[in-house]
Protein backbone atom coordinates (compact mmCIF):
# COMPACT_ATOMS: atom_id res chain seq x y z
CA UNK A 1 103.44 109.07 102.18
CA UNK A 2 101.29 111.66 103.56
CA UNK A 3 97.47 110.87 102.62
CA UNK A 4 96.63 113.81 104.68
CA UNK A 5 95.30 115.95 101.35
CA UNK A 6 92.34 112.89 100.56
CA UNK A 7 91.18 113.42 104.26
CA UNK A 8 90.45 117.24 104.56
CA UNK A 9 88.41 118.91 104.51
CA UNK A 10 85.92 115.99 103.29
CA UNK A 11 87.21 112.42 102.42
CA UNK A 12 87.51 111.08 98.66
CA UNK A 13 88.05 107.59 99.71
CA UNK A 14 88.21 106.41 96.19
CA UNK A 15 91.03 108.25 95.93
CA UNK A 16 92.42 107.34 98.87
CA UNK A 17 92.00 103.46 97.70
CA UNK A 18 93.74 104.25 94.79
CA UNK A 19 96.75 105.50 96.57
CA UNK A 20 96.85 103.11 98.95
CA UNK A 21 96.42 100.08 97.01
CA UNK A 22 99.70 101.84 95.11
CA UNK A 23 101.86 101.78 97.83
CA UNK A 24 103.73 98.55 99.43
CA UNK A 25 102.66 97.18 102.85
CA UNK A 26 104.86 98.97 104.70
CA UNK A 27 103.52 102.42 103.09
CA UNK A 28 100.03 101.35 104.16
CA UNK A 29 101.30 100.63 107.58
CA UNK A 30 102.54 104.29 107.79
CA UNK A 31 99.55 106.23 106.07
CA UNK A 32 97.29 104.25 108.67
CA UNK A 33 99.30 104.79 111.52
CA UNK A 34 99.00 108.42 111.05
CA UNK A 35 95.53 108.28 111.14
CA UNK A 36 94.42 110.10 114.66
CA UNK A 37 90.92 109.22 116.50
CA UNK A 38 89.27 112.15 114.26
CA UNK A 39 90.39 110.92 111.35
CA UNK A 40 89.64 107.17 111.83
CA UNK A 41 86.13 108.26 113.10
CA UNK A 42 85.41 109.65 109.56
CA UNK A 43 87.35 107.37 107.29
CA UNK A 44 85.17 104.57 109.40
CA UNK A 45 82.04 106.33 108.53
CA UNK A 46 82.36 107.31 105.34
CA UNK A 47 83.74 103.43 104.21
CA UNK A 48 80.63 102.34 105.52
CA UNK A 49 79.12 100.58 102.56
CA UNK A 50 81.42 99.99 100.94
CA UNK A 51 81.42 95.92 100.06
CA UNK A 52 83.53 93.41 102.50
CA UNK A 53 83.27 90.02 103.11
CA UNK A 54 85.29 87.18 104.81
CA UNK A 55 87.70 87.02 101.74
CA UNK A 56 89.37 90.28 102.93
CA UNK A 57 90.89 88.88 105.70
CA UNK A 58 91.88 85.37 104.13
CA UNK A 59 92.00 85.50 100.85
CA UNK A 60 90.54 82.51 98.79
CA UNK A 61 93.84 81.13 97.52
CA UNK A 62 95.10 80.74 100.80
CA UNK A 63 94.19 77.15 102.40
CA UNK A 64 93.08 76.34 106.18
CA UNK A 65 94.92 76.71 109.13
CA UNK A 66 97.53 79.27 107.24
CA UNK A 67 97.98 82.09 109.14
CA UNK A 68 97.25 86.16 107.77
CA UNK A 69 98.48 88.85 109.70
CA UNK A 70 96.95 92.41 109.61
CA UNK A 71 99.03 95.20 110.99
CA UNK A 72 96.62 96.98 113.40
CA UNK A 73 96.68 100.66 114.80
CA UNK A 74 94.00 101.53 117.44
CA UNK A 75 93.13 105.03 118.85
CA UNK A 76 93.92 104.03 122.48
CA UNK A 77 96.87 106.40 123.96
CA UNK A 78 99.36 103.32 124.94
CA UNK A 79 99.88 99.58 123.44
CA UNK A 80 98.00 101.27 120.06
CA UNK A 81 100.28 98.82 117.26
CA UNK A 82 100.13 95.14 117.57
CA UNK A 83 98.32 92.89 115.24
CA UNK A 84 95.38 90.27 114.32
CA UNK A 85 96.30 87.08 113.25
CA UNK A 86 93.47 85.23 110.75
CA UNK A 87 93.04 81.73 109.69
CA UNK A 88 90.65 79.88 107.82
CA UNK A 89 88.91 76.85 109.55
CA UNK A 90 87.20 73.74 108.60
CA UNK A 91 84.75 71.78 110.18
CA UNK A 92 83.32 74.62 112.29
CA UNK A 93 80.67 76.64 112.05
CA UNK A 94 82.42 79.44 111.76
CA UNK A 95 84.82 80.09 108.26
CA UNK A 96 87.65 82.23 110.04
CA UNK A 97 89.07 82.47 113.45
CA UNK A 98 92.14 84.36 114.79
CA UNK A 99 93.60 85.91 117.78
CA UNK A 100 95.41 89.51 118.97
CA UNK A 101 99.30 89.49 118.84
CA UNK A 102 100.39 91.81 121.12
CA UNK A 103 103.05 92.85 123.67
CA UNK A 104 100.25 92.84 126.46
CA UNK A 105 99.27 89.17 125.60
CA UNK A 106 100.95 87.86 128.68
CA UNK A 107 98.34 90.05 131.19
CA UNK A 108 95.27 90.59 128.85
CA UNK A 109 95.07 86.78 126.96
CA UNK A 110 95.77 86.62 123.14
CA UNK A 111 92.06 87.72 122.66
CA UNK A 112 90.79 84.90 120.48
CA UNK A 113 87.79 85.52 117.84
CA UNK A 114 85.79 83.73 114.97
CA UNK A 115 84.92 86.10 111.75
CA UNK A 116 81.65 86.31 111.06
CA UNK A 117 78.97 88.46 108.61
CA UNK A 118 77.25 90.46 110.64
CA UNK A 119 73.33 89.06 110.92
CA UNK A 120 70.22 90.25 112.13
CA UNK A 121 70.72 89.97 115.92
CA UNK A 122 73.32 92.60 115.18
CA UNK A 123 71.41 94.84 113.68
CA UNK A 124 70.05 96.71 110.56
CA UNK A 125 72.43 99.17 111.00
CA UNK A 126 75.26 96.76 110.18
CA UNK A 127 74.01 94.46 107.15
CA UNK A 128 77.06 93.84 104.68
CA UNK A 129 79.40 94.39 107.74
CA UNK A 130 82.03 91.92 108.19
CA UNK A 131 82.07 90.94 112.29
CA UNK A 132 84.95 90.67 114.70
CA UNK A 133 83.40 88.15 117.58
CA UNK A 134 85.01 87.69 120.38
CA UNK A 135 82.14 85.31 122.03
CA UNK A 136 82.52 82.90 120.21
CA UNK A 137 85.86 81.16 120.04
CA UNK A 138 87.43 78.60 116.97
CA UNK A 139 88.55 74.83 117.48
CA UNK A 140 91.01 74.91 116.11
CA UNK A 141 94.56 77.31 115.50
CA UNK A 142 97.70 76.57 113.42
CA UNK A 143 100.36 75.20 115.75
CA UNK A 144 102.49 78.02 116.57
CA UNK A 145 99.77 80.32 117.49
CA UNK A 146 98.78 80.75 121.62
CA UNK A 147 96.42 78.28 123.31
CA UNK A 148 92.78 79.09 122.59
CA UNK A 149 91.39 80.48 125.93
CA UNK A 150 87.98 82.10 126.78
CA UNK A 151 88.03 85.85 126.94
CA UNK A 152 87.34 86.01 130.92
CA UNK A 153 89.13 87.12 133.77
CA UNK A 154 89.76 91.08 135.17
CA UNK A 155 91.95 91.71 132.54
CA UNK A 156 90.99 89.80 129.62
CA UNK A 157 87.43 90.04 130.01
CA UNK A 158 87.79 93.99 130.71
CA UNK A 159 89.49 93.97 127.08
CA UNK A 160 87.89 91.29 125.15
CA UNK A 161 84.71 90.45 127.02
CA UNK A 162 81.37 91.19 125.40
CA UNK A 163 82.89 93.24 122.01
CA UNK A 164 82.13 92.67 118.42
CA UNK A 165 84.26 94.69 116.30
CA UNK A 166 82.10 95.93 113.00
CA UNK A 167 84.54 96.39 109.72
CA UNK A 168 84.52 98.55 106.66
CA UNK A 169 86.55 98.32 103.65
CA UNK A 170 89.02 101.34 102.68
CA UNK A 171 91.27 99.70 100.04
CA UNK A 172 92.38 96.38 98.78
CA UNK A 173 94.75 95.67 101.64
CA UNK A 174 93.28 98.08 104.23
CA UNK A 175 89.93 98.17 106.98
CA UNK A 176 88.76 99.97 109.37
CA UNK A 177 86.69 98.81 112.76
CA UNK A 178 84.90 100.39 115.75
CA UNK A 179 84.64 98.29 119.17
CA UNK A 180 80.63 97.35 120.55
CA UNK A 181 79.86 95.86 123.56
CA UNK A 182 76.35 96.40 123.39
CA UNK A 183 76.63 99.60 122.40
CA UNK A 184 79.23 101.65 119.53
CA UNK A 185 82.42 102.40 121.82
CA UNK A 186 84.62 105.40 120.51
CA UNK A 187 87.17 103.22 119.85
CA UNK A 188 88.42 102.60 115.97
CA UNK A 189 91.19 100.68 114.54
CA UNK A 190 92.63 100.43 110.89
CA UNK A 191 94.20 96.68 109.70
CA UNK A 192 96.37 96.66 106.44
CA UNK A 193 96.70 92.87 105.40
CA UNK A 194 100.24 91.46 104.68
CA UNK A 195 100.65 89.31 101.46
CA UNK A 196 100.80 86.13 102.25
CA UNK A 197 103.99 84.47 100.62
């Protein structure tokens, strides 16, 4: 479905929730895939606000160690669909934990993560922000996922070293995120959340 109509020449993003959260996963998949750097850029900015917490990405019903994938689509001009894998942890400090699913795994490392509200260290400018924190790493994985492994290395640590990913809610099933390492990179990404079974 083109969405193109709720994103010029300003953005009604309640709108666009509505439609969104009216189509099926793989309709979300498409809208947000059609979303170019511009685009992305203001959907992320004007979501900003908009409430999100850890529940988006594993929903409460779901128990630990059960794996949520999120479709992603990034703004870079190769390797831009793969996905994020979530899972809810226990025992650790951190509630969630996942990893990047992609074709480049083998040369870049699966990019693990823990999930994280954004705190004070990060910020003012990101309070109610959900973080994606790639310097810390989880304990634990469900079996089939990759071994957990540091984000170091020329490759990996080019990709995955230093970043936090801040995310903002668009719909029910669907965020958007901009890359920091140290800084805001001009880098964005959308996720759209498959059901879990």
């Amino acid at each position: 479905m083109d969405v193109s109509v709720l994103l010029d020449p300003t953005i009604d993003l309640p709108r666009l929730a509505e439609i969104l959260d009216g189509l099926g996963h793989e309709g979300r998949v498409h809208a947000s895939r059609s979303w170019n750097k511009a685009r992305q850029r203001a959907i992320y900015e004007a979501a900003k606000g908009q409430p999100i917490d850890l529940d988006f990405f594993v929903p409460p019903s779901v128990g630990p160690l059960v794996e949520v994938v999120h479709d992603l689509h990034n703004t870079l001009p190769l390797f831009s669909n793969s996905q994020k894998r979530f899972c809810k942890l226990e025992g650790e400090a951190f509630q969630l934990g996942g990893y990047n699913h992609a074709s480049t795994n083998s040369f870049t490392g699966p990019g693990y993560f823990v999930v994280r509200m954004a705190n004070a260290k990060d910020g003012p400018e990101h309070a109610g922000e959900v973080a994606i924190d790639y310097n810390d790493l989880p304990k634990h994985k469900p079996a089939s996922w990759p071994d957990i492994a540091p984000n170091e290395g020329l490759i990996g640590g080019l990709v995955y070293g230093r970043m936090i990913d801040f995310m903002h809610k668009v719909s029910t099933h669907v965020a958007i995120g901009r890359a920091h390492k140290g800084k805001p990179m001009n880098e964005y990404f959308t996720l759209v959340r498959k059901d879990v079974a």
